[in-house]
Protein backbone atom coordinates (compact mmCIF):
# COMPACT_ATOMS: atom_id res chain seq x y z
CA UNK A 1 -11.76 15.62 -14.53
CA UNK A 2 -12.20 13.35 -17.77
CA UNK A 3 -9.87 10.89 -18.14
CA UNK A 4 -9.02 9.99 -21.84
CA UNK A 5 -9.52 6.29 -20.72
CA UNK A 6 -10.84 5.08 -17.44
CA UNK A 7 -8.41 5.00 -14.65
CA UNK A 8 -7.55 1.23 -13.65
CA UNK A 9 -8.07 -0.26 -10.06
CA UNK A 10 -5.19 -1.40 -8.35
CA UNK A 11 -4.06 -5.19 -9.32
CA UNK A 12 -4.37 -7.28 -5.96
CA UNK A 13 -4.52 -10.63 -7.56
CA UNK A 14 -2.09 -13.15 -6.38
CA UNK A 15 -1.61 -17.05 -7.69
CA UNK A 16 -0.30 -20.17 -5.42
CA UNK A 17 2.16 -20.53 -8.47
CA UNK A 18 3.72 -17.40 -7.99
CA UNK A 19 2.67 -16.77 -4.49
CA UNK A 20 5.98 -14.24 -3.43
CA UNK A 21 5.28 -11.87 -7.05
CA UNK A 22 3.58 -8.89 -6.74
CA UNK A 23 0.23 -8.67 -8.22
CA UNK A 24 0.26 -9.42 -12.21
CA UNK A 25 0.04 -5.96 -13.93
CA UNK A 26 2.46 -3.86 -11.64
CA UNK A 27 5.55 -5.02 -13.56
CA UNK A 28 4.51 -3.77 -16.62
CA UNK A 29 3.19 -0.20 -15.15
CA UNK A 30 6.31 0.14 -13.94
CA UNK A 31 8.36 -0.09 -16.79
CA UNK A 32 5.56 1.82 -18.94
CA UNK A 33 4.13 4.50 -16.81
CA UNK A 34 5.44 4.30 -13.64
CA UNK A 35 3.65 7.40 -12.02
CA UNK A 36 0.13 6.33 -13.20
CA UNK A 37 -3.63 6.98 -12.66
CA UNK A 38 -5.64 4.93 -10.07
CA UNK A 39 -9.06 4.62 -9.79
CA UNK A 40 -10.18 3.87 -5.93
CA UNK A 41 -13.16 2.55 -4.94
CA UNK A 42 -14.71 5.30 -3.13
CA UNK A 43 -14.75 6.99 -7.00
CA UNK A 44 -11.80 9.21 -6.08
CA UNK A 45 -9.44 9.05 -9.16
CA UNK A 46 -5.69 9.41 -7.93
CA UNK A 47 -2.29 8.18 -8.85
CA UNK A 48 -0.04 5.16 -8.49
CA UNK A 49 4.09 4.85 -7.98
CA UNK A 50 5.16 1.65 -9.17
CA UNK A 51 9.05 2.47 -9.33
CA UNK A 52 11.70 2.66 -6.79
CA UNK A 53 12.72 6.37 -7.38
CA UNK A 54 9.48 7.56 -7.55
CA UNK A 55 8.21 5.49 -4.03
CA UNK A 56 11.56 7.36 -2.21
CA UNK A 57 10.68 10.20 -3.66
CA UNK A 58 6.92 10.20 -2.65
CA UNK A 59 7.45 9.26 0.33
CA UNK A 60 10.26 11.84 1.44
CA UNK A 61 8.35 14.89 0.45
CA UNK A 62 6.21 16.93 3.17
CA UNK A 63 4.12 18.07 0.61
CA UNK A 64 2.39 14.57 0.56
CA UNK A 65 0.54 13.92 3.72
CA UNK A 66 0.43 10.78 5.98
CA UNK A 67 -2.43 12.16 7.53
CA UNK A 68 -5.61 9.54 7.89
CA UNK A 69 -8.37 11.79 7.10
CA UNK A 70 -7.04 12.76 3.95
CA UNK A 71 -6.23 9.33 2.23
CA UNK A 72 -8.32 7.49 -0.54
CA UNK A 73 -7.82 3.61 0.18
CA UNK A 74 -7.14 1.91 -2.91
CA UNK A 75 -8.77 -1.41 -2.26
CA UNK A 76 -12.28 -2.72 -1.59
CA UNK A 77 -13.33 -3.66 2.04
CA UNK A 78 -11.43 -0.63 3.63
CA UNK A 79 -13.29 2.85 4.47
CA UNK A 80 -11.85 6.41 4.64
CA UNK A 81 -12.13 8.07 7.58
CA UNK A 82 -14.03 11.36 7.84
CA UNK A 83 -12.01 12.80 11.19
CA UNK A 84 -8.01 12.93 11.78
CA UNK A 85 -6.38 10.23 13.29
CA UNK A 86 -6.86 10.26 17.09
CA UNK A 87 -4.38 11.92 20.03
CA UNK A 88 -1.35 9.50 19.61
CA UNK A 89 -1.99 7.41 16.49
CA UNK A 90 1.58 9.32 15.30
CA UNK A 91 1.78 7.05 12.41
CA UNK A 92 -1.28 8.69 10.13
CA UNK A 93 0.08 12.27 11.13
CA UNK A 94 2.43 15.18 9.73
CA UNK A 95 4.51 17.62 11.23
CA UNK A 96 5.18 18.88 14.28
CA UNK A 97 2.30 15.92 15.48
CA UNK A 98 3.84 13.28 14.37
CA UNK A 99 7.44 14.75 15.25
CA UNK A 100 6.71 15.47 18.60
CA UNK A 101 5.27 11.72 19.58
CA UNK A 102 8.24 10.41 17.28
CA UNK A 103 11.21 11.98 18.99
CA UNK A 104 9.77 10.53 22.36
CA UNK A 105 9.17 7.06 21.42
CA UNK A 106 12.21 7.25 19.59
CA UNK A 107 14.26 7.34 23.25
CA UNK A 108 12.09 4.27 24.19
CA UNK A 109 13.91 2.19 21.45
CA UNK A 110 17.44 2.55 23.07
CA UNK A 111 20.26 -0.05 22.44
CA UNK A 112 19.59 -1.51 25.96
CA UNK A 113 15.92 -2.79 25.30
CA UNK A 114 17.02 -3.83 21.77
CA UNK A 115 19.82 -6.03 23.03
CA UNK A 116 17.17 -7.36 26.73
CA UNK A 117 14.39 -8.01 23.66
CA UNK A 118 16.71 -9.84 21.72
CA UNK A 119 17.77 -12.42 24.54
CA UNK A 120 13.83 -12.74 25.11
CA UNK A 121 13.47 -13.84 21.07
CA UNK A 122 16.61 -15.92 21.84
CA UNK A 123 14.44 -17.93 24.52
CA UNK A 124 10.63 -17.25 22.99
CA UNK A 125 12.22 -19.42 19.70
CA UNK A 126 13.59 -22.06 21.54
CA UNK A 127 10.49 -22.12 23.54
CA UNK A 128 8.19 -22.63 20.45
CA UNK A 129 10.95 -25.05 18.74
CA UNK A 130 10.81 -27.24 21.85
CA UNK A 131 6.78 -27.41 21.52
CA UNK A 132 7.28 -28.35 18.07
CA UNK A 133 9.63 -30.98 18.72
CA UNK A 134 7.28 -32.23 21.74
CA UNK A 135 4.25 -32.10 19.65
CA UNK A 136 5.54 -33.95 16.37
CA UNK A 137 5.00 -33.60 12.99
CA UNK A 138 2.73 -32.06 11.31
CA UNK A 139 2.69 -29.10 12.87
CA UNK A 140 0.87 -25.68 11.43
CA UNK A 141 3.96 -23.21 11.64
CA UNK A 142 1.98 -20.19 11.48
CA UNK A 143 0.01 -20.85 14.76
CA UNK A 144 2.81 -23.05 16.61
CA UNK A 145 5.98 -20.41 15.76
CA UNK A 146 5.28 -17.10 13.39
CA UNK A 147 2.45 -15.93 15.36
CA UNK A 148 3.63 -16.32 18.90
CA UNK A 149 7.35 -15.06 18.79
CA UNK A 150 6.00 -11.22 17.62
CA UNK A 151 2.96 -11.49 19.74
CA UNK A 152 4.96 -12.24 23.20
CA UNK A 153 7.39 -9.73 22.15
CA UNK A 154 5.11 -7.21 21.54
CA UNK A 155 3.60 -8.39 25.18
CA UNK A 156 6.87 -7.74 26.73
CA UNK A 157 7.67 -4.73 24.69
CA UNK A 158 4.37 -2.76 25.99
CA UNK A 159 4.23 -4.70 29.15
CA UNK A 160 1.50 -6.76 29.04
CA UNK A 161 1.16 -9.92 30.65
CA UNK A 162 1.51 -12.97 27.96
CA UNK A 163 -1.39 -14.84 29.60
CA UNK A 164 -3.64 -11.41 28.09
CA UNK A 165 -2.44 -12.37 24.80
CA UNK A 166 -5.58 -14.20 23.89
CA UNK A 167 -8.18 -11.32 25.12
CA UNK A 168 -6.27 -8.90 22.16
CA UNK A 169 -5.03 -10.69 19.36
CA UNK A 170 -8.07 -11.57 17.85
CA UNK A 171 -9.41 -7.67 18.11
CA UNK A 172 -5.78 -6.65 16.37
CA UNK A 173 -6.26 -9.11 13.82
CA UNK A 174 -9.46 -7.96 12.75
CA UNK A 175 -8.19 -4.80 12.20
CA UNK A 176 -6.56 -5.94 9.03
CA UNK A 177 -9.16 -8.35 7.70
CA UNK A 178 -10.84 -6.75 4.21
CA UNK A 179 -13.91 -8.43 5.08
CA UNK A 180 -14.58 -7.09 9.00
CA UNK A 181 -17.44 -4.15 8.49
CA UNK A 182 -17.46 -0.96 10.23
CA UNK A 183 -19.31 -2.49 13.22
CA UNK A 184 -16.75 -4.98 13.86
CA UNK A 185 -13.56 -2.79 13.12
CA UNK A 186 -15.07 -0.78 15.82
CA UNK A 187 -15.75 -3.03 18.60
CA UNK A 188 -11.97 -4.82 18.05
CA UNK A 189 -10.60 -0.73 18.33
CA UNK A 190 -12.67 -0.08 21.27
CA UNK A 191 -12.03 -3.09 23.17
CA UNK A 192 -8.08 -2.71 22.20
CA UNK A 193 -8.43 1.06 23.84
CA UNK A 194 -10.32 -0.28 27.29
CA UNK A 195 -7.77 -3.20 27.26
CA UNK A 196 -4.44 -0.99 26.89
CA UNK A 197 -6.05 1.75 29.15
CA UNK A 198 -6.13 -0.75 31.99
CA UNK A 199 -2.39 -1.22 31.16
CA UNK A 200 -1.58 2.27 31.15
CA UNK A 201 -3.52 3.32 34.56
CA UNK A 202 -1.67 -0.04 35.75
CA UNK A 203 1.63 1.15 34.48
CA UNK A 204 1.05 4.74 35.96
CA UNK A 205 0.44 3.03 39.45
CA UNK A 206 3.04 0.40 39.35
CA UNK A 207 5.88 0.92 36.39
CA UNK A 208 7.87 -1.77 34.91
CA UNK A 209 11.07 -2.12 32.60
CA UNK A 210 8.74 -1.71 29.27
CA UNK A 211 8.10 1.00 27.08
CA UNK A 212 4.67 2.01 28.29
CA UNK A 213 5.87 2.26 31.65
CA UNK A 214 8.79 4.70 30.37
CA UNK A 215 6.40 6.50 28.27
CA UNK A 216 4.10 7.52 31.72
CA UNK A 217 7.15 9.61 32.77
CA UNK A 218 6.29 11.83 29.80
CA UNK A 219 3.68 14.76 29.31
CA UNK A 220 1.69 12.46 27.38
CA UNK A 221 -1.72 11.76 28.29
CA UNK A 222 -3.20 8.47 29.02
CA UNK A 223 -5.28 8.83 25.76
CA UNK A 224 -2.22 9.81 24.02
CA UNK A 225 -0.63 6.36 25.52
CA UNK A 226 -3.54 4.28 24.60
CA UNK A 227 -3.34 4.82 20.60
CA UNK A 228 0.38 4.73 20.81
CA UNK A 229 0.10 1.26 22.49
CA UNK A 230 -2.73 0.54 20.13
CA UNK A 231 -0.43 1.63 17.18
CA UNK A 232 2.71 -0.15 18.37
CA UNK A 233 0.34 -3.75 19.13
CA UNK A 234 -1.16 -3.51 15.93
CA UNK A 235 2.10 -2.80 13.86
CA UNK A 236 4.03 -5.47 15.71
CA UNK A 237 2.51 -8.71 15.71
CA UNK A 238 1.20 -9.41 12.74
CA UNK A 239 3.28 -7.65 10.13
CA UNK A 240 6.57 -9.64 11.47
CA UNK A 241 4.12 -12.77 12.11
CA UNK A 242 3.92 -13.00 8.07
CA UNK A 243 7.40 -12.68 7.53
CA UNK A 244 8.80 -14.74 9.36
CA UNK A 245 5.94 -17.55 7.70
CA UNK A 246 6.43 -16.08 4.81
CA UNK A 247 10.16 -16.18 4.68
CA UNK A 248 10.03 -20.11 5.53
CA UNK A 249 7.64 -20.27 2.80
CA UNK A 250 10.10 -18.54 0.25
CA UNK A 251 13.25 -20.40 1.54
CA UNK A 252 11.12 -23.85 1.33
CA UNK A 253 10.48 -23.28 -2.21
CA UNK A 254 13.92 -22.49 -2.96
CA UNK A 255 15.97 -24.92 -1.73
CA UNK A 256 18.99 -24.05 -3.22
CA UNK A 257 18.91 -20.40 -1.29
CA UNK A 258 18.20 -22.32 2.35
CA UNK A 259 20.90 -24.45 1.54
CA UNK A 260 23.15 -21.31 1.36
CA UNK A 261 21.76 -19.99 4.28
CA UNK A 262 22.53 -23.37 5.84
CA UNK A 263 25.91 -23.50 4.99
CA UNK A 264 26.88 -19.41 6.15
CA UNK A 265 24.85 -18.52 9.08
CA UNK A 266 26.92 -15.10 8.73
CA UNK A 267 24.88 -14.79 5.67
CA UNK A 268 22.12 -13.98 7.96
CA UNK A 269 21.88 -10.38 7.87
CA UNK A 270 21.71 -10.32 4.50
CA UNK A 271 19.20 -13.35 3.96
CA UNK A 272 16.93 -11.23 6.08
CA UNK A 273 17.52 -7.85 3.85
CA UNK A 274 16.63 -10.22 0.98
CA UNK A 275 13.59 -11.75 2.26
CA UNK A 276 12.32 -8.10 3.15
CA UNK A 277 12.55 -7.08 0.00
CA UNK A 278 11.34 -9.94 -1.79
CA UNK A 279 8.33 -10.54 0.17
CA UNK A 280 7.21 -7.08 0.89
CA UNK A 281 4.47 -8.54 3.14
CA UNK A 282 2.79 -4.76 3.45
CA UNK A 283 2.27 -4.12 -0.20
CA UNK A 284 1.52 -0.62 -0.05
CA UNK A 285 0.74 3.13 1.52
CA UNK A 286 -0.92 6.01 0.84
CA UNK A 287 -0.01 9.90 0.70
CA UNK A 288 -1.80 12.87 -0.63
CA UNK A 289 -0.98 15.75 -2.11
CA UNK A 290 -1.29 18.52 0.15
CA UNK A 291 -0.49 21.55 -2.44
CA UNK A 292 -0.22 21.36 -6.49
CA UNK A 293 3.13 18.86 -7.21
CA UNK A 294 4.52 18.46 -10.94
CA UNK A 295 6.11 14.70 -10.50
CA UNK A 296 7.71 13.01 -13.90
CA UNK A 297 6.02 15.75 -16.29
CA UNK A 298 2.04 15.22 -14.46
CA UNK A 299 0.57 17.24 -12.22
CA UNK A 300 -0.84 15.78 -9.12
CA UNK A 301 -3.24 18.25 -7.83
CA UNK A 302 -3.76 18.68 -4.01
CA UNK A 303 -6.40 16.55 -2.67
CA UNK A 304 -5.24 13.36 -4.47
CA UNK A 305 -4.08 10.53 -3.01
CA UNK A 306 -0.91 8.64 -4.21
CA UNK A 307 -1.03 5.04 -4.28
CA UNK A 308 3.07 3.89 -3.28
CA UNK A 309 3.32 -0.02 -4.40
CA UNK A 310 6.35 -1.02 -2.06
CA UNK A 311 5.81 -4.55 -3.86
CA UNK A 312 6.14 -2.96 -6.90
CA UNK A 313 9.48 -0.84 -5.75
CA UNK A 314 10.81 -3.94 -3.81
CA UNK A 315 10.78 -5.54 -7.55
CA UNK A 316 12.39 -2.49 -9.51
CA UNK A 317 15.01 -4.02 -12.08
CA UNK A 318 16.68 -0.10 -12.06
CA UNK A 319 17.67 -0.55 -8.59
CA UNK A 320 17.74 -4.44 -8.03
CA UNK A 321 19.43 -6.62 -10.58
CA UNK A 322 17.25 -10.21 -11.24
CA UNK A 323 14.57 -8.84 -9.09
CA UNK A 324 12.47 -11.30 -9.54
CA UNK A 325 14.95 -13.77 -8.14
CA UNK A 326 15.15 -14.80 -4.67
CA UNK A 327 19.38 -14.67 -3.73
CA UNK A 328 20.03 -14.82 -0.03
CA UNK A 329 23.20 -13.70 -0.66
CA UNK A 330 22.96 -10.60 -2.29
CA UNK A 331 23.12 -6.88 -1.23
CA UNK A 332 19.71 -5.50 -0.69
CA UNK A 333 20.29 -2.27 0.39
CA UNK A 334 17.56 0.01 -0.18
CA UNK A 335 14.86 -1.47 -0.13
CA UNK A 336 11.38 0.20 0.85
CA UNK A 337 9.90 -2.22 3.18
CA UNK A 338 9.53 -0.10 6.37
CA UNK A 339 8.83 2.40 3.70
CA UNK A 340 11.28 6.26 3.80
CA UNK A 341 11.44 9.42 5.03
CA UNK A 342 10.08 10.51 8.20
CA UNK A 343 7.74 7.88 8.68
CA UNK A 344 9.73 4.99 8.26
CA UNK A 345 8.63 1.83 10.95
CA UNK A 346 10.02 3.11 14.52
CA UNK A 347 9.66 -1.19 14.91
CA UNK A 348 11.80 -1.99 11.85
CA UNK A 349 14.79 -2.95 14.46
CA UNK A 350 13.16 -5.27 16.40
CA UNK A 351 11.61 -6.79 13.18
CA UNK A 352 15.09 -7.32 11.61
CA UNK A 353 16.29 -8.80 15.22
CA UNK A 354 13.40 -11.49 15.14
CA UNK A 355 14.04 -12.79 11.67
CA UNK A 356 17.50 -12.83 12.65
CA UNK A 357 17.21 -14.70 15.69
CA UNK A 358 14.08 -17.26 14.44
CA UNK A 359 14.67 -17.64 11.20
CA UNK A 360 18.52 -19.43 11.35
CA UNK A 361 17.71 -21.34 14.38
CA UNK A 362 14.37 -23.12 13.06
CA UNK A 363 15.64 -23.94 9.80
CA UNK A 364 19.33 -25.45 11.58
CA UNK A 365 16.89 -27.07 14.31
CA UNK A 366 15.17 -28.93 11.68
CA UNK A 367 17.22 -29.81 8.59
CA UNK A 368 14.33 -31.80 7.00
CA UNK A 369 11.49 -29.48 7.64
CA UNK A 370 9.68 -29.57 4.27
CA UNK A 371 5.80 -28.07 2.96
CA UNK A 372 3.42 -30.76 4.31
CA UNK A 373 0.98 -30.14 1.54
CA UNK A 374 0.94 -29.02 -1.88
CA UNK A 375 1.42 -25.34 -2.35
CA UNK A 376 -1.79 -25.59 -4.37
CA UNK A 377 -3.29 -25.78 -1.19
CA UNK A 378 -1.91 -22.97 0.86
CA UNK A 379 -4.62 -20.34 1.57
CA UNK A 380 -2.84 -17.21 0.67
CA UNK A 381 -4.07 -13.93 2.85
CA UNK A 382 -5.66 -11.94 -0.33
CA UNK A 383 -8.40 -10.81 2.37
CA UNK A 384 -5.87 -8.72 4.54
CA UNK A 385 -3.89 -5.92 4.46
CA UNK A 386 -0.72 -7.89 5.25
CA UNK A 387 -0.09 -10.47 2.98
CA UNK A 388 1.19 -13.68 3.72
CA UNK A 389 -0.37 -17.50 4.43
CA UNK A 390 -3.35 -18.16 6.84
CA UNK A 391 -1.30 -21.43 7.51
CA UNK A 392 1.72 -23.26 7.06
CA UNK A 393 1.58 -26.82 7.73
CA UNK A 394 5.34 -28.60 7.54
CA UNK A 395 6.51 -32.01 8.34
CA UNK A 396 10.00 -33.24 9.54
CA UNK A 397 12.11 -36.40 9.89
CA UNK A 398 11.18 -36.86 13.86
């Protein structure tokens, strides 16, 4: 198809000055053309949602697949895959797949474990707040408190023993660096897969109170509980590792809105809805068409991948007044951060609970705790998938 001009790439450039903003460009899309054409680096030329309405919409309509083999990726350093996503991996599947693994993990996620997981945060934060305190300032806060809370949680979650933590989280984090090739994508997959198979024959043999061990009462098979374990350790650490640095960075560099957090800790709930939406740490996802769809007067022909900016839909002035504006004590209802419709994060729960629980208690634990460098100097993650800082170093009154 000829384009009467060439289709832009996606904007992915982010400043230290304006570090929480979506990418410069976005805005004005949105406002102008908000169901757009995108041009992806494989060559493919498909389309981009930059408003609220149009991301719910997107998203809740079967006729747009999740389905891995199908998507265009619309930034440099990632590949598209030339097979469907592997026995388990629900997340990059459609109907009746993805329902089928969905409805059972779904009765893995039961009020009980919520409430047992939540004690554990309860204990993992004072655990990493003590450290702190032992250690003295400076302290990096990404390494010494955003990083471990998700990652022993996940542990505990799948059932793996903490002192593994090390042998995986390296291989999970690679999976979201821009700059890993093929080679090393592969090895960090494959060793994830032998790791978590271990787990699973282990869990088989000798169950525990975890959701791996509840899953081996299932029909699935132990491949099929390898990439869910593989899906649910990749989706958990890091994503809620860079918001909860990520938050501290925001409420750091507005004062004024940790003050009010400060001064309501019932304003939690909604500080935490706020910061979702604000930071959008996962700034996008992918759907294509799987049949001809006429969407705001274009058609979008099957085949072509839709590019959903949740940053872009997190910052939507038609459903979010001042979007722009960081207010902990607004309503932020809607928002698109675990992203709508059937695929919305089975995690999001436990997410929420963490910033709940880590979030309050570090910032009452430490009423000084300030940026112990200039924000010129924070390395920002541009070379991820998940956005966020590579560190946060802070500094208190001891």
């Amino acid at each position: 198809m000829t384009l009467p001009h060439p289709a832009p790439a996606l904007p992915t450039e982010r400043t230290t000055e304006r570090p929480f903003d979506p990418p410069a460009g976005l805005a004005q899309l949105r406002e102008e053309r908000p169901l757009s054409r995108l041009s992806y680096p494989d060559g493919h030329v498909g389309w981009l949602v930059t408003s609220h309405a149009l991301c719910r919409q997107v998203l809740a309509d079967l006729r747009f697949s999740a389905r891995l083999e199908l998507q265009h990726l619309p930034i440099p350093g990632l590949v598209k895959a030339d097979r469907p996503a592997p026995p388990g991996a629900f997340a990059m599947m459609d109907p009746p797949e993805h329902t089928r693994y969905r409805r059972v993990l779904t009765g893995e996620f039961t009020v009980r474990r919520m409430r047992l997981l939540t004690e554990r945060i309860q204990e993992i934060t004072a655990e990493r707040l003590d450290a702190m305190e032992e250690t003295g300032p400076p302290v990096d806060l990404v390494k010494t408190w955003a990083q471990p809370i998700p990652a022993q949680l996940t542990c505990e979650l799948l059932g793996v023993p903490y002192a593994d933590r090390a042998r995986f989280e390296g291989d999970a984090l690679a999976l979201f660096r821009l700059d890993s090739s093929l080679e090393e994508r592969g090895a960090a997959i494959a060793a994830l897969r032998v790791f978590i198979g271990e787990l699973v024959r282990e869990k088989r043999a000798n169950p525990t109170d975890d959701l791996l061990s509840g899953l081996t009462t299932s029909d699935l098979t132990d491949e099929e509980l390898v990439n869910i374990g593989v899906t649910v350790l990749a989706g958990g650490m890091d994503t809620t590792a860079n918001l909860l640095a990520m938050g501290t960075y925001a409420l750091l560099r507005n004062p004024e809105q940790l003050a009010a957090l400060r001064a309501d800790p019932r304003s939690t709930v909604r500080a935490v809805e706020e910061l979702l939406r604000y930071l959008s740490v996962a700034p996008f996802l992918t759907r294509t068409a799987l049949e001809d769809v006429e969407l705001e007067g274009e058609l979008i022909k099957a085949g072509e991948t839709v590019t959903v900016s949740i940053a872009a839909a997190n910052r939507d002035p038609k459903h979010f007044a001042d979007p722009d504006t960081l207010d902990v004590l607004r309503s932020s209802g809607g928002h698109v951060t675990f992203g709508h419709g059937i695929h919305q994060c089975i995690g999001q729960q436990l997410a929420r609970v963490e910033l709940q629980v880590a979030l309050p208690v570090l910032v009452s634990r430490f009423p000084t705790l300030r940026l112990a460098v200039s924000p010129a100097d924070l390395a920002l993650r541009t070379d991820m998938t998940v956005y966020g800082v590579h560190q946060l170093p802070v500094t208190w009154d001891a």
